[in-house]
Structures are given as C-alpha cells and as structure tokens.
PDB file of N, CA and C in Angstrom:
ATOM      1  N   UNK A   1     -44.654   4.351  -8.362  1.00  0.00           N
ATOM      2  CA  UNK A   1     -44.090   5.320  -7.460  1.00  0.00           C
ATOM      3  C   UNK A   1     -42.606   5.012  -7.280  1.00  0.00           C
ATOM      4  N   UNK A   2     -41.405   5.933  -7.170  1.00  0.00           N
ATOM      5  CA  UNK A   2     -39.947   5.962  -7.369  1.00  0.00           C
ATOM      6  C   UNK A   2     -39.691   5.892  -6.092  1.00  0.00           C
ATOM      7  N   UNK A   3     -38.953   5.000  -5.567  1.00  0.00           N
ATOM      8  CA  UNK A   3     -38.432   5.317  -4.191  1.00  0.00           C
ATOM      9  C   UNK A   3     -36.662   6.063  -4.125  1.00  0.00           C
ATOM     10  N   UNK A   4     -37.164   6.635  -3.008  1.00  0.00           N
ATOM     11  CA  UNK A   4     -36.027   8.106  -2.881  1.00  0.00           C
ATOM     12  C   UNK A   4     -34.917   7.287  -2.321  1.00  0.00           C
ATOM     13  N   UNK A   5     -33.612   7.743  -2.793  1.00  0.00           N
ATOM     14  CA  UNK A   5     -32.423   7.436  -2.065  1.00  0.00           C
ATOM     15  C   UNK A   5     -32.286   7.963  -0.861  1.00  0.00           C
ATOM     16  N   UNK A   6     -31.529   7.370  -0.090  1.00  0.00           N
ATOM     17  CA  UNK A   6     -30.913   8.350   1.513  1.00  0.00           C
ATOM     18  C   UNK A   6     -30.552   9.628   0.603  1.00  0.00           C
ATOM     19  N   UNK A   7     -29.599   9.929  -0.006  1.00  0.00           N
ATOM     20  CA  UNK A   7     -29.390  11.665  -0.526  1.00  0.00           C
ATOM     21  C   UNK A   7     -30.299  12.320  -0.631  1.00  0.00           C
ATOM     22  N   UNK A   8     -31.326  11.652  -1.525  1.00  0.00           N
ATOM     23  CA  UNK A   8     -32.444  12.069  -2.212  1.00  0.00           C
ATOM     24  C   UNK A   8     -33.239  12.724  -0.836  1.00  0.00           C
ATOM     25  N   UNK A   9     -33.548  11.971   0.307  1.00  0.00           N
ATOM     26  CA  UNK A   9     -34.083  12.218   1.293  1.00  0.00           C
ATOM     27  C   UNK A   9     -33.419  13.009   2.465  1.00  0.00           C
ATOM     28  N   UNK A  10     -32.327  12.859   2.574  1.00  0.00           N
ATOM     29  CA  UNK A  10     -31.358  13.948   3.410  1.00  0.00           C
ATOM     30  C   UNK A  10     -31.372  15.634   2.245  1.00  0.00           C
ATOM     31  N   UNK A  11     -31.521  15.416   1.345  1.00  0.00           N
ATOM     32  CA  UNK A  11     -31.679  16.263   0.149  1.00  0.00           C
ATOM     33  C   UNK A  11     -32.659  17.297   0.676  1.00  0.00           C
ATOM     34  N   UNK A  12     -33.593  16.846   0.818  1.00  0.00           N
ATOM     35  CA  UNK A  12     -34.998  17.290   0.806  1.00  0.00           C
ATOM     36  C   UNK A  12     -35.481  17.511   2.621  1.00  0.00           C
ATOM     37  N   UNK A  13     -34.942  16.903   3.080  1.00  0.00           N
ATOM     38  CA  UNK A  13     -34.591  17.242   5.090  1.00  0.00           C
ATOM     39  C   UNK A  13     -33.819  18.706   4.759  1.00  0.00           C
ATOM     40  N   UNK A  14     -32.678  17.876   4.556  1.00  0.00           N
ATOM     41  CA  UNK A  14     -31.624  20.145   4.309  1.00  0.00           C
ATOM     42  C   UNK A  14     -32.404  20.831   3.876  1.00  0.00           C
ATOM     43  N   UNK A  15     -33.226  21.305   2.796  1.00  0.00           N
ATOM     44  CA  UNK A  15     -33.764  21.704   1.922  1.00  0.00           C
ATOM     45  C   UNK A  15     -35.040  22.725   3.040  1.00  0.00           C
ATOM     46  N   UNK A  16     -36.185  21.770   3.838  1.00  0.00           N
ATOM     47  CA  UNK A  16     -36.633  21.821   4.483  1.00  0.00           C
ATOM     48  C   UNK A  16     -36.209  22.771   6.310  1.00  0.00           C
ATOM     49  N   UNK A  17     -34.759  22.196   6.443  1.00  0.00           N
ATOM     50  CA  UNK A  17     -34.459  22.685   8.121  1.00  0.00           C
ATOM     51  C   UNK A  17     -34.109  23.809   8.335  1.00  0.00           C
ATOM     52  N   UNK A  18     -33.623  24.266   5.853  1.00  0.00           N
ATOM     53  CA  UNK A  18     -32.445  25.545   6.310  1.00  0.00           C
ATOM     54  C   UNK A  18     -33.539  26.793   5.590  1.00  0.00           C
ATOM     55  N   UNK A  19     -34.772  26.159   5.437  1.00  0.00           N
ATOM     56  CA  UNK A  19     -36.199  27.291   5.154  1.00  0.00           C
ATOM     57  C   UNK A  19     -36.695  27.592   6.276  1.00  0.00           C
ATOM     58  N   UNK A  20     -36.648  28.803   6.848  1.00  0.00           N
ATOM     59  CA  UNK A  20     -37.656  29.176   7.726  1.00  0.00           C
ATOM     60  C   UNK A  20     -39.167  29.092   7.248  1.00  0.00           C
ATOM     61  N   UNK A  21     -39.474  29.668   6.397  1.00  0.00           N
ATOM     62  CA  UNK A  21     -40.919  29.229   6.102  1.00  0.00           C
ATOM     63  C   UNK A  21     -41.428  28.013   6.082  1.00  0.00           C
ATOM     64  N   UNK A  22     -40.492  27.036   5.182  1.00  0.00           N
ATOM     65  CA  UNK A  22     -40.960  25.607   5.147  1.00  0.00           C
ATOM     66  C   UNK A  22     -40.956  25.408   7.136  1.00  0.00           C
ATOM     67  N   UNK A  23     -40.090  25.458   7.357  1.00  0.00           N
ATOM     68  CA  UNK A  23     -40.200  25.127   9.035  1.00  0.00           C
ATOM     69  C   UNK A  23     -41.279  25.922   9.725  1.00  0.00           C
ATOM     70  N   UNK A  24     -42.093  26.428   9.353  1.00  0.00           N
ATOM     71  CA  UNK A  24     -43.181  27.107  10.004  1.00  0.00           C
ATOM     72  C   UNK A  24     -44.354  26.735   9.510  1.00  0.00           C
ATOM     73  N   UNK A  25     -44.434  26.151   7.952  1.00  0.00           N
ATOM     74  CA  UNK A  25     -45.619  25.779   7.601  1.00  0.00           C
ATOM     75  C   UNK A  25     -45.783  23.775   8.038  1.00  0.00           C
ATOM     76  N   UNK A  26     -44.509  23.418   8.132  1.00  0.00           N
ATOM     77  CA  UNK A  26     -44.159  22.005   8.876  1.00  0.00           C
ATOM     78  C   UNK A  26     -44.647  22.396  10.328  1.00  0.00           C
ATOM     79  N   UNK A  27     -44.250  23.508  11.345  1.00  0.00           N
ATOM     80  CA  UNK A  27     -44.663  23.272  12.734  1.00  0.00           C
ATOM     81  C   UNK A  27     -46.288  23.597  12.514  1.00  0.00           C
ATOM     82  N   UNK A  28     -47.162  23.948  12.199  1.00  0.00           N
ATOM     83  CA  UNK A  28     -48.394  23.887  11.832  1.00  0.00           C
ATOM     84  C   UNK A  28     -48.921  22.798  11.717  1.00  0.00           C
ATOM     85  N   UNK A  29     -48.422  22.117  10.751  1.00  0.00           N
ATOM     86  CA  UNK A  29     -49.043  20.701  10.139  1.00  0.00           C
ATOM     87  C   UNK A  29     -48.639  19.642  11.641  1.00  0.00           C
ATOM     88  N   UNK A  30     -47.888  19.977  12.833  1.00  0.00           N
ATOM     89  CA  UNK A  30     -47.073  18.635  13.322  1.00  0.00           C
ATOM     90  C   UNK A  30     -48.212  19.329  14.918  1.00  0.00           C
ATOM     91  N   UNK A  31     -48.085  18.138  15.975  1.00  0.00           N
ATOM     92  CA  UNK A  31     -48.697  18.219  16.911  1.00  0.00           C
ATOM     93  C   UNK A  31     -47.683  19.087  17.800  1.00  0.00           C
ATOM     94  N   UNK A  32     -47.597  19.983  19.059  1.00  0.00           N
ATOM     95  CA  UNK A  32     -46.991  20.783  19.427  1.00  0.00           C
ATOM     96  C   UNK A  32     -46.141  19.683  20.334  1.00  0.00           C
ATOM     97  N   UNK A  33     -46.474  18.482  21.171  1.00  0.00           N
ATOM     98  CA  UNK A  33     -45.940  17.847  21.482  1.00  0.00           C
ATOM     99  C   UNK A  33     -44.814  16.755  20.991  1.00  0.00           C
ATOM    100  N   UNK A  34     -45.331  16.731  20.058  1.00  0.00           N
ATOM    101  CA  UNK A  34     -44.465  15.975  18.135  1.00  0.00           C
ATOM    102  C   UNK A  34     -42.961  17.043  18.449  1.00  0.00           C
ATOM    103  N   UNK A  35     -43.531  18.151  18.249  1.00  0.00           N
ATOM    104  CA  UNK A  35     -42.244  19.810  18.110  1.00  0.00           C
ATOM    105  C   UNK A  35     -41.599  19.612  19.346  1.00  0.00           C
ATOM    106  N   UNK A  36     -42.139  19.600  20.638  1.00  0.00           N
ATOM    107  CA  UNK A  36     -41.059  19.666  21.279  1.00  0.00           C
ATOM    108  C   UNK A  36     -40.127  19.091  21.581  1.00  0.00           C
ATOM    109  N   UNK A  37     -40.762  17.568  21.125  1.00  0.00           N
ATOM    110  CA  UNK A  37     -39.952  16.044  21.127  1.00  0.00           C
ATOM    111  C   UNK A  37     -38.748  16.312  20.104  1.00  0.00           C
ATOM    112  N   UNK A  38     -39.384  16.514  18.832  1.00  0.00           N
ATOM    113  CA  UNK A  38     -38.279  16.768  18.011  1.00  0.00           C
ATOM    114  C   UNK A  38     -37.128  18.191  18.375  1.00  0.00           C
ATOM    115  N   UNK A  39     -37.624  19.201  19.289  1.00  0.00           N
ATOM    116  CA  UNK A  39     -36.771  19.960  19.527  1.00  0.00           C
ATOM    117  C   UNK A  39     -35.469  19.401  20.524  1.00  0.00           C
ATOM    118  N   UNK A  40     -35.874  18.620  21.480  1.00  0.00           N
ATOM    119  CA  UNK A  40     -35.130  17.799  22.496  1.00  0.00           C
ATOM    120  C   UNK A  40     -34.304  17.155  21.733  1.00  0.00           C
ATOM    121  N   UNK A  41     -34.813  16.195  20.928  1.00  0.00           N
ATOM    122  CA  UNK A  41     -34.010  15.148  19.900  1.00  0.00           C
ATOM    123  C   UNK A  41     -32.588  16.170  19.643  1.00  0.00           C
ATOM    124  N   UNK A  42     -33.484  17.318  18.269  1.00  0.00           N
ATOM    125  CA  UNK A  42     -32.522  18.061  17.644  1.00  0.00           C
ATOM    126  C   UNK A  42     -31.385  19.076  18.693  1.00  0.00           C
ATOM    127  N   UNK A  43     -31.644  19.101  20.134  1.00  0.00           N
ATOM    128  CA  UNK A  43     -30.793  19.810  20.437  1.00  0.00           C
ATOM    129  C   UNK A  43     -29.637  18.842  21.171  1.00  0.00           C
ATOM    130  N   UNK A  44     -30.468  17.387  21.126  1.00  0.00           N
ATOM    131  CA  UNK A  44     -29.311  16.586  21.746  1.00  0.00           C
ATOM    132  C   UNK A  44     -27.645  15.825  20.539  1.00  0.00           C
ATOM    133  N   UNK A  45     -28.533  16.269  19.589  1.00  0.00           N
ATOM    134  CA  UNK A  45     -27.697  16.275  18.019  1.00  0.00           C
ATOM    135  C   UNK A  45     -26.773  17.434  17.757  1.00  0.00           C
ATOM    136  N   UNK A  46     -27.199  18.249  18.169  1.00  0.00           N
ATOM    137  CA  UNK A  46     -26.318  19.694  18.309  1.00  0.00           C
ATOM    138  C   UNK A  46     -25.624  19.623  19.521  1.00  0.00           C
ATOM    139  N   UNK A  47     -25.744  19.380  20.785  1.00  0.00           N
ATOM    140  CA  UNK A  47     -24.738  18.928  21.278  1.00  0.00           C
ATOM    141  C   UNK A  47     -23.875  18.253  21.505  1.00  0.00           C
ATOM    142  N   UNK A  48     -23.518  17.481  20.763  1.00  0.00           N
ATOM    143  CA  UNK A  48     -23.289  16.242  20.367  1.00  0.00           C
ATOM    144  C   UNK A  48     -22.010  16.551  19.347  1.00  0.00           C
ATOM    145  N   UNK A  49     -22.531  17.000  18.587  1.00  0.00           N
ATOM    146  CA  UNK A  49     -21.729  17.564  17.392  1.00  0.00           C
ATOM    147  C   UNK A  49     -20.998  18.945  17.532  1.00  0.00           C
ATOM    148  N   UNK A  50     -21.207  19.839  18.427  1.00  0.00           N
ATOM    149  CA  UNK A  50     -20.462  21.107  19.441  1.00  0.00           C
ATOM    150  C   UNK A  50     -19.387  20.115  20.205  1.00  0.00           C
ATOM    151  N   UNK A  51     -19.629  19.289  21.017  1.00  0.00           N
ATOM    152  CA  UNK A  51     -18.467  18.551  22.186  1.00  0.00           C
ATOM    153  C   UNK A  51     -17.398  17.988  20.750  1.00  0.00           C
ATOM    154  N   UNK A  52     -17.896  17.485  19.664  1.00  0.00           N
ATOM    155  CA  UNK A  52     -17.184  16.689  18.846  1.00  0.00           C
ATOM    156  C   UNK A  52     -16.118  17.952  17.675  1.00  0.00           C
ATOM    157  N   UNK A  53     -16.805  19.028  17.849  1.00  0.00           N
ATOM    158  CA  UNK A  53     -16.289  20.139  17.431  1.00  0.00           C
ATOM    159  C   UNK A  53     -15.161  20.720  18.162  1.00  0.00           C
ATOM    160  N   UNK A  54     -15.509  20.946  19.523  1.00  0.00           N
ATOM    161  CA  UNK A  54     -14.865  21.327  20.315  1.00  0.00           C
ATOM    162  C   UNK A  54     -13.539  20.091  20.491  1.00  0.00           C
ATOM    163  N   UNK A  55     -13.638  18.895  20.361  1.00  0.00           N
ATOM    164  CA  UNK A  55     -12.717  18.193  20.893  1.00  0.00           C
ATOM    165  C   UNK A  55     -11.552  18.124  19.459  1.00  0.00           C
ATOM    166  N   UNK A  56     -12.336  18.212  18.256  1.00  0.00           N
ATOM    167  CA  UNK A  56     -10.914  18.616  17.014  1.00  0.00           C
ATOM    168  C   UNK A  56     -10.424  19.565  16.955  1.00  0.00           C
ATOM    169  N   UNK A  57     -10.843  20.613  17.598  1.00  0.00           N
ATOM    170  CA  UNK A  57     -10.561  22.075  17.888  1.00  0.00           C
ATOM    171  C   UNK A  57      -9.143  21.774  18.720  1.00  0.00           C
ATOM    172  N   UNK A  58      -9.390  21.280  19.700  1.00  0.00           N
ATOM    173  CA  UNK A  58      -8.529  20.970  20.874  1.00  0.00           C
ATOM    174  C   UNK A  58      -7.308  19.873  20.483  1.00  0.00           C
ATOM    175  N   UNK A  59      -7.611  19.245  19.495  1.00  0.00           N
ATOM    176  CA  UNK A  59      -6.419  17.998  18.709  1.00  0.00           C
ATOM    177  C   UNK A  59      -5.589  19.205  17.953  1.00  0.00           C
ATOM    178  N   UNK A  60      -6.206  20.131  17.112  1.00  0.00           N
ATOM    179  CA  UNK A  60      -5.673  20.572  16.411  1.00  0.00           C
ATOM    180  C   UNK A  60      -4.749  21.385  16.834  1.00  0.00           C
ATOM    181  N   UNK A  61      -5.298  22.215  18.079  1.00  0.00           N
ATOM    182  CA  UNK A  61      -4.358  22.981  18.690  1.00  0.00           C
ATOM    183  C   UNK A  61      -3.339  22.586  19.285  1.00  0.00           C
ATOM    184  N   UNK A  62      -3.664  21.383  19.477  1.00  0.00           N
ATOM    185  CA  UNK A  62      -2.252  20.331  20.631  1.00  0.00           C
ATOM    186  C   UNK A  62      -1.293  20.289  19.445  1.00  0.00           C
ATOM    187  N   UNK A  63      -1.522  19.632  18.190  1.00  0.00           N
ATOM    188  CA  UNK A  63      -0.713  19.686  17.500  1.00  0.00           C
ATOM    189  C   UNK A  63       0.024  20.703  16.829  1.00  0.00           C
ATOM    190  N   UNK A  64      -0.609  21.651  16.915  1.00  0.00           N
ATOM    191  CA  UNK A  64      -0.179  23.058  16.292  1.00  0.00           C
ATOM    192  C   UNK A  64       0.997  23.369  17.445  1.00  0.00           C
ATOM    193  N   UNK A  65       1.249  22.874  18.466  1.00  0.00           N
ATOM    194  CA  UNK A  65       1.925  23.394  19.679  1.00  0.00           C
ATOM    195  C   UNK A  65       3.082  22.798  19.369  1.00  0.00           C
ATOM    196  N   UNK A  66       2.643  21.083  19.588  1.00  0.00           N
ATOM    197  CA  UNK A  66       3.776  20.033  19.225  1.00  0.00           C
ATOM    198  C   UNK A  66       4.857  20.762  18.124  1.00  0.00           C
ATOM    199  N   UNK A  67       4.110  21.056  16.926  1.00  0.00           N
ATOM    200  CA  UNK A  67       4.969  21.464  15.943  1.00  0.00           C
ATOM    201  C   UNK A  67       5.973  22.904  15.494  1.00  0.00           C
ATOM    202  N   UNK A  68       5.526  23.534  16.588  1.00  0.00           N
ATOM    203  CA  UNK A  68       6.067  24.642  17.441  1.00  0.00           C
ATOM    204  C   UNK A  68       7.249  24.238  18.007  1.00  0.00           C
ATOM    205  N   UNK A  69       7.245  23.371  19.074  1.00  0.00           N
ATOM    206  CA  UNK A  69       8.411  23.099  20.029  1.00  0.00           C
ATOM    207  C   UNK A  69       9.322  22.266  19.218  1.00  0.00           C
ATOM    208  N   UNK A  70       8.650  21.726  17.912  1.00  0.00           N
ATOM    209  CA  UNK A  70       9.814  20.879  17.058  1.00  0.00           C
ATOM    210  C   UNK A  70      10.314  22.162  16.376  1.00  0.00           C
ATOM    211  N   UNK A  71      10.140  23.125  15.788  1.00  0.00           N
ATOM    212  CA  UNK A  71      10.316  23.914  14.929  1.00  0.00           C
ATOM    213  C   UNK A  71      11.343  24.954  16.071  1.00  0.00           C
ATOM    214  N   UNK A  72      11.208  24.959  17.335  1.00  0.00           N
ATOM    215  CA  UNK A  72      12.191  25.707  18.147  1.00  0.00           C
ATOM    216  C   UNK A  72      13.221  24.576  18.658  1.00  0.00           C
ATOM    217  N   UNK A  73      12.887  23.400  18.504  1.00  0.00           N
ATOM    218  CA  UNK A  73      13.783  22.548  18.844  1.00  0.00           C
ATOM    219  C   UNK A  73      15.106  22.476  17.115  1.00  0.00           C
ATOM    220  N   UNK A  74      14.748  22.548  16.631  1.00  0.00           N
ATOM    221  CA  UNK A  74      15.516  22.639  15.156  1.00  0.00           C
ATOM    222  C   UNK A  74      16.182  24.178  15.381  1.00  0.00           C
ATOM    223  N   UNK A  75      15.659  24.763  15.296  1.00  0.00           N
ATOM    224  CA  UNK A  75      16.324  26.338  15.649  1.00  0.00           C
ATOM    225  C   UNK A  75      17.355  26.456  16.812  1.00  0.00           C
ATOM    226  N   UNK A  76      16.905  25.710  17.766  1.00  0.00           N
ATOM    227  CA  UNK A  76      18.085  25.648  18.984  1.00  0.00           C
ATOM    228  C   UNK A  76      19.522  24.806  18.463  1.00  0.00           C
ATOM    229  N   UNK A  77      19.091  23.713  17.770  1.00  0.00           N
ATOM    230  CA  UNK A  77      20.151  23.218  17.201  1.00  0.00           C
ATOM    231  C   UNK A  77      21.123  23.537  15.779  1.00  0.00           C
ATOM    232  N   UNK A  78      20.713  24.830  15.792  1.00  0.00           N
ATOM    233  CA  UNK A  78      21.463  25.686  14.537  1.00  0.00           C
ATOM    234  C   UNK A  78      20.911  25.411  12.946  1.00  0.00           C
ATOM    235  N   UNK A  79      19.600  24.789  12.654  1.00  0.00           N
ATOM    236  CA  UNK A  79      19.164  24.380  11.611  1.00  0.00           C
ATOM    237  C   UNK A  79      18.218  25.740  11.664  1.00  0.00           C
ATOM    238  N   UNK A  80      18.052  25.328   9.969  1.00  0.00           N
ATOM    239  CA  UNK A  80      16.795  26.347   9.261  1.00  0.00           C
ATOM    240  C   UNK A  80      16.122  25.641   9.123  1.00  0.00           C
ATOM    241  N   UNK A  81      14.803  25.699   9.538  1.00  0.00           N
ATOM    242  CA  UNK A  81      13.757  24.546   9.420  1.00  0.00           C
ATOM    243  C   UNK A  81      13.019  24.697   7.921  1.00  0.00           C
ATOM    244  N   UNK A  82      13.819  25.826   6.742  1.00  0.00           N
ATOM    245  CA  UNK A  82      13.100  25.578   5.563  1.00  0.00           C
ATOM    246  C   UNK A  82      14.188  24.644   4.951  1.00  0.00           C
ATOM    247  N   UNK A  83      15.706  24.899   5.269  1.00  0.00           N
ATOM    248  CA  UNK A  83      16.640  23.986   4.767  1.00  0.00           C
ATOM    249  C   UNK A  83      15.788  22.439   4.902  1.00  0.00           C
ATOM    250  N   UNK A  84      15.462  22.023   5.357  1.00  0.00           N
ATOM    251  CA  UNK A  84      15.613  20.760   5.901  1.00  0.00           C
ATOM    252  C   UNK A  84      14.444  20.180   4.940  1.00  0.00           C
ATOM    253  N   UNK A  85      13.527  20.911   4.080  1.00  0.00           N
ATOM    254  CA  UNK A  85      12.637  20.584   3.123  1.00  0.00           C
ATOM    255  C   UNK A  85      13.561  20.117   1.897  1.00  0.00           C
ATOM    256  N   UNK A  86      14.690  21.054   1.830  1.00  0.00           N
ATOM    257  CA  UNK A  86      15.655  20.228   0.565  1.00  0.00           C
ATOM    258  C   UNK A  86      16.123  18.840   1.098  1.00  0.00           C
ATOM    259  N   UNK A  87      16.049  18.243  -0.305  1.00  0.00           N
ATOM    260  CA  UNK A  87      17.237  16.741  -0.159  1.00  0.00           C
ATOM    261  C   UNK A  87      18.898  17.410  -0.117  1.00  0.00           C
ATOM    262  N   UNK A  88      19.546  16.588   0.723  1.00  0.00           N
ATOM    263  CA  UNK A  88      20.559  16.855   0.928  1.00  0.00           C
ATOM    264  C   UNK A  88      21.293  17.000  -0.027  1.00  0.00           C
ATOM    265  N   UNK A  89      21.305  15.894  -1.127  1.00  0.00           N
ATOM    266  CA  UNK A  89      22.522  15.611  -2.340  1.00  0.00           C
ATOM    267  C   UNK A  89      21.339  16.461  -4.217  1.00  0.00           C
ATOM    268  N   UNK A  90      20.610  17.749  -3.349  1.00  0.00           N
ATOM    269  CA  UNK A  90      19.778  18.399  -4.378  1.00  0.00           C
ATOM    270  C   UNK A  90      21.043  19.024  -5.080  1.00  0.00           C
ATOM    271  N   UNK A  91      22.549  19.295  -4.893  1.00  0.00           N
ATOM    272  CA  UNK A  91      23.484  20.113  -4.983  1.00  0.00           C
ATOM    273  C   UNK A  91      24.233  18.558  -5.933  1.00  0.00           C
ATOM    274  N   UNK A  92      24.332  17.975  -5.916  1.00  0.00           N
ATOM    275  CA  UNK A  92      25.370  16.846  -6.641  1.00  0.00           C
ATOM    276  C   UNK A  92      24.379  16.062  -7.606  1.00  0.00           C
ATOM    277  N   UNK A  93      23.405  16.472  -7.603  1.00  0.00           N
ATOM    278  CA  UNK A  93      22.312  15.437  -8.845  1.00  0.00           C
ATOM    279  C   UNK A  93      22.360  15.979  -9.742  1.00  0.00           C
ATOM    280  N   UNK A  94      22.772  15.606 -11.094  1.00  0.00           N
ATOM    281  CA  UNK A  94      22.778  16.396 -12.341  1.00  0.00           C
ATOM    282  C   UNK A  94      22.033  15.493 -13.400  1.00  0.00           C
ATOM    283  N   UNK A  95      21.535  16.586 -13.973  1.00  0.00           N
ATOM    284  CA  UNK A  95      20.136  15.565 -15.371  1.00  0.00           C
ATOM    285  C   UNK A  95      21.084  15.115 -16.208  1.00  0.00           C
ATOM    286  N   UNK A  96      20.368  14.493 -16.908  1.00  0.00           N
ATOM    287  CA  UNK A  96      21.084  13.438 -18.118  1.00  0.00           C
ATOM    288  C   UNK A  96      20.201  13.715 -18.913  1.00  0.00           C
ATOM    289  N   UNK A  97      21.275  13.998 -20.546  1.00  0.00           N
ATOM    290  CA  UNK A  97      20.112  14.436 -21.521  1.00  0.00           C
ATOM    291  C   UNK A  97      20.128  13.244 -22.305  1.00  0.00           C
ATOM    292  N   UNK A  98      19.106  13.276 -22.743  1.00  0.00           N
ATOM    293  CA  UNK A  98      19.119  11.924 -23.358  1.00  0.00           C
ATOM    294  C   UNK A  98      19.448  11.773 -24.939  1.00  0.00           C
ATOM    295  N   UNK A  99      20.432  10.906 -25.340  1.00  0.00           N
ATOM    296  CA  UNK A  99      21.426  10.741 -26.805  1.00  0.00           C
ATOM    297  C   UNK A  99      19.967  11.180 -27.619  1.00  0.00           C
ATOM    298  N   UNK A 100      20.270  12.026 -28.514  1.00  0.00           N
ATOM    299  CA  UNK A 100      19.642  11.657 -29.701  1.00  0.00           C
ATOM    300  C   UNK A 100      20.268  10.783 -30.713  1.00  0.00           C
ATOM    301  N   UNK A 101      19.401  10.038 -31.494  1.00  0.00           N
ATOM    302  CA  UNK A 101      19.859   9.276 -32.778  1.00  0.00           C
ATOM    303  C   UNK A 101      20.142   9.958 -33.671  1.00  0.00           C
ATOM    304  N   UNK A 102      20.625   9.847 -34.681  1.00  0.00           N
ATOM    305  CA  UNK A 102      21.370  10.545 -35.947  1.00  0.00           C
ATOM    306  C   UNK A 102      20.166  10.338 -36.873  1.00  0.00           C
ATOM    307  N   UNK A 103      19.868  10.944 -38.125  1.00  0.00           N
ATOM    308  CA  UNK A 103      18.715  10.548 -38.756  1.00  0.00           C
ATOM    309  C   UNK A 103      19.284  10.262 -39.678  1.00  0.00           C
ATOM    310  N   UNK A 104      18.307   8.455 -39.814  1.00  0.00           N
ATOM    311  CA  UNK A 104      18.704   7.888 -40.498  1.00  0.00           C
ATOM    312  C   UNK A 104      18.232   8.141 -41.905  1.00  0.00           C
ATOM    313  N   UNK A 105      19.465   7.891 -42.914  1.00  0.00           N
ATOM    314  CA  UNK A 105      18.533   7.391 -44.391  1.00  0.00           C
ATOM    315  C   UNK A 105      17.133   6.992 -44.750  1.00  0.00           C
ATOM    316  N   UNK A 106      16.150   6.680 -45.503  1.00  0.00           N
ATOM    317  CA  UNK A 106      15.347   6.421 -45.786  1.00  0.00           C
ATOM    318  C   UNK A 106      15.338   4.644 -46.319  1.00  0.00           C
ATOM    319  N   UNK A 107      14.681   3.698 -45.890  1.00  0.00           N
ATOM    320  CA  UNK A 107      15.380   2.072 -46.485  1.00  0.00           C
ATOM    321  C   UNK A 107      15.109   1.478 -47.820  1.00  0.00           C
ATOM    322  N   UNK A 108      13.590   2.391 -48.215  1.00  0.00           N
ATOM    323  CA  UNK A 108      12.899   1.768 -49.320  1.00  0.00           C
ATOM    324  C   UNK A 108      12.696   3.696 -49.698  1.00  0.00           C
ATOM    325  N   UNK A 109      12.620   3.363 -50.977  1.00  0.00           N
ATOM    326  CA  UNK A 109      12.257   4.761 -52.039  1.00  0.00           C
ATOM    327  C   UNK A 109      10.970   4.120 -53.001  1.00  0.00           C
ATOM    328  N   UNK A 110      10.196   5.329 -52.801  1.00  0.00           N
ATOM    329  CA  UNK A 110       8.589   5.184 -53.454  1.00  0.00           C
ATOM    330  C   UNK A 110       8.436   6.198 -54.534  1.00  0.00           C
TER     331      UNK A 110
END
C-alpha cells in the first residue's frame, strides 16, 4: 500500500469540499454530530482567514494612500513623478562600439 503525500491528501480534501455531491454523499456516511463539529471547526477557519483578508486589504490600502501623498508631495515640489524613473546622466552616456579586428591572413595553407 503507497502512502499519500500532504499534496496528495490536501489534493483529494479540495477535490472533495469543492463537489457538492461528494459533500452530500460524505454527510451521509458521517454522524450528524461529527457534521456539526466539523461545521464549527470549518467556520472558525473561515473566519480566521476573512479577519486575515480583511487586514491585507487594509495594509494595502494604507499604502496605496502613503504613495499618493508622496506622488503629490513630488508634484508640489515642481517634479514629474515619471521624470524621476530616468537616471539622471541617461542624456551624457554614450555606447561604445566595440573595435573590430582586421581579418587576418590565413598562417598555414592546406
């Protein structure tokens, strides 16, 4: 007998939670008191993961603000806030091509 990996077994949980049927022919087979336990469990997991939702929700937006008041703080001070993505000296850097060699003769003849 093969024993299942955690994937293998979280695999086959997903597989199972996101079937309505499988979840109906599982609440059948399970004791009704088994179900409600596991409903308690599963809704204390969902809340859990909503507060943790809600709280990156709320980081993200703080920062989205922050970067607002920098972006009007640059504007108040007479900058273009796309200028400021260029390097300054992008205007004085010039490529270098590189020498070619002259072609040489051949050293030995066959």
């Amino acid at each position: 007998m093969s024993e299942l990996t955690k994937e293998d077994e979280y695999g086959i949980i997903s597989r199972t939670m996101m079937n309505i049927r499988s979840l109906r022919v599982f609440a059948r087979e399970i004791d009704f008191e088994q179900l409600l336990e596991m409903q308690e469990k599963l809704n204390v997991v969902i809340e859990e993961r909503r507060e943790d939702a809600e709280r990156e929700a709320a980081e993200r937006q703080e920062l989205e603000a922050k970067r607002q008041q920098a972006i009007e703080y640059i504007i108040s001070l007479g900058l273009d806030p796309e200028s400021l993505l260029a390097p300054v000296t992008a205007d004085t850097v010039k490529t270098r091509r590189k020498a070619k060699g002259g072609v040489r003769k051949a050293k030995y003849r066959f």
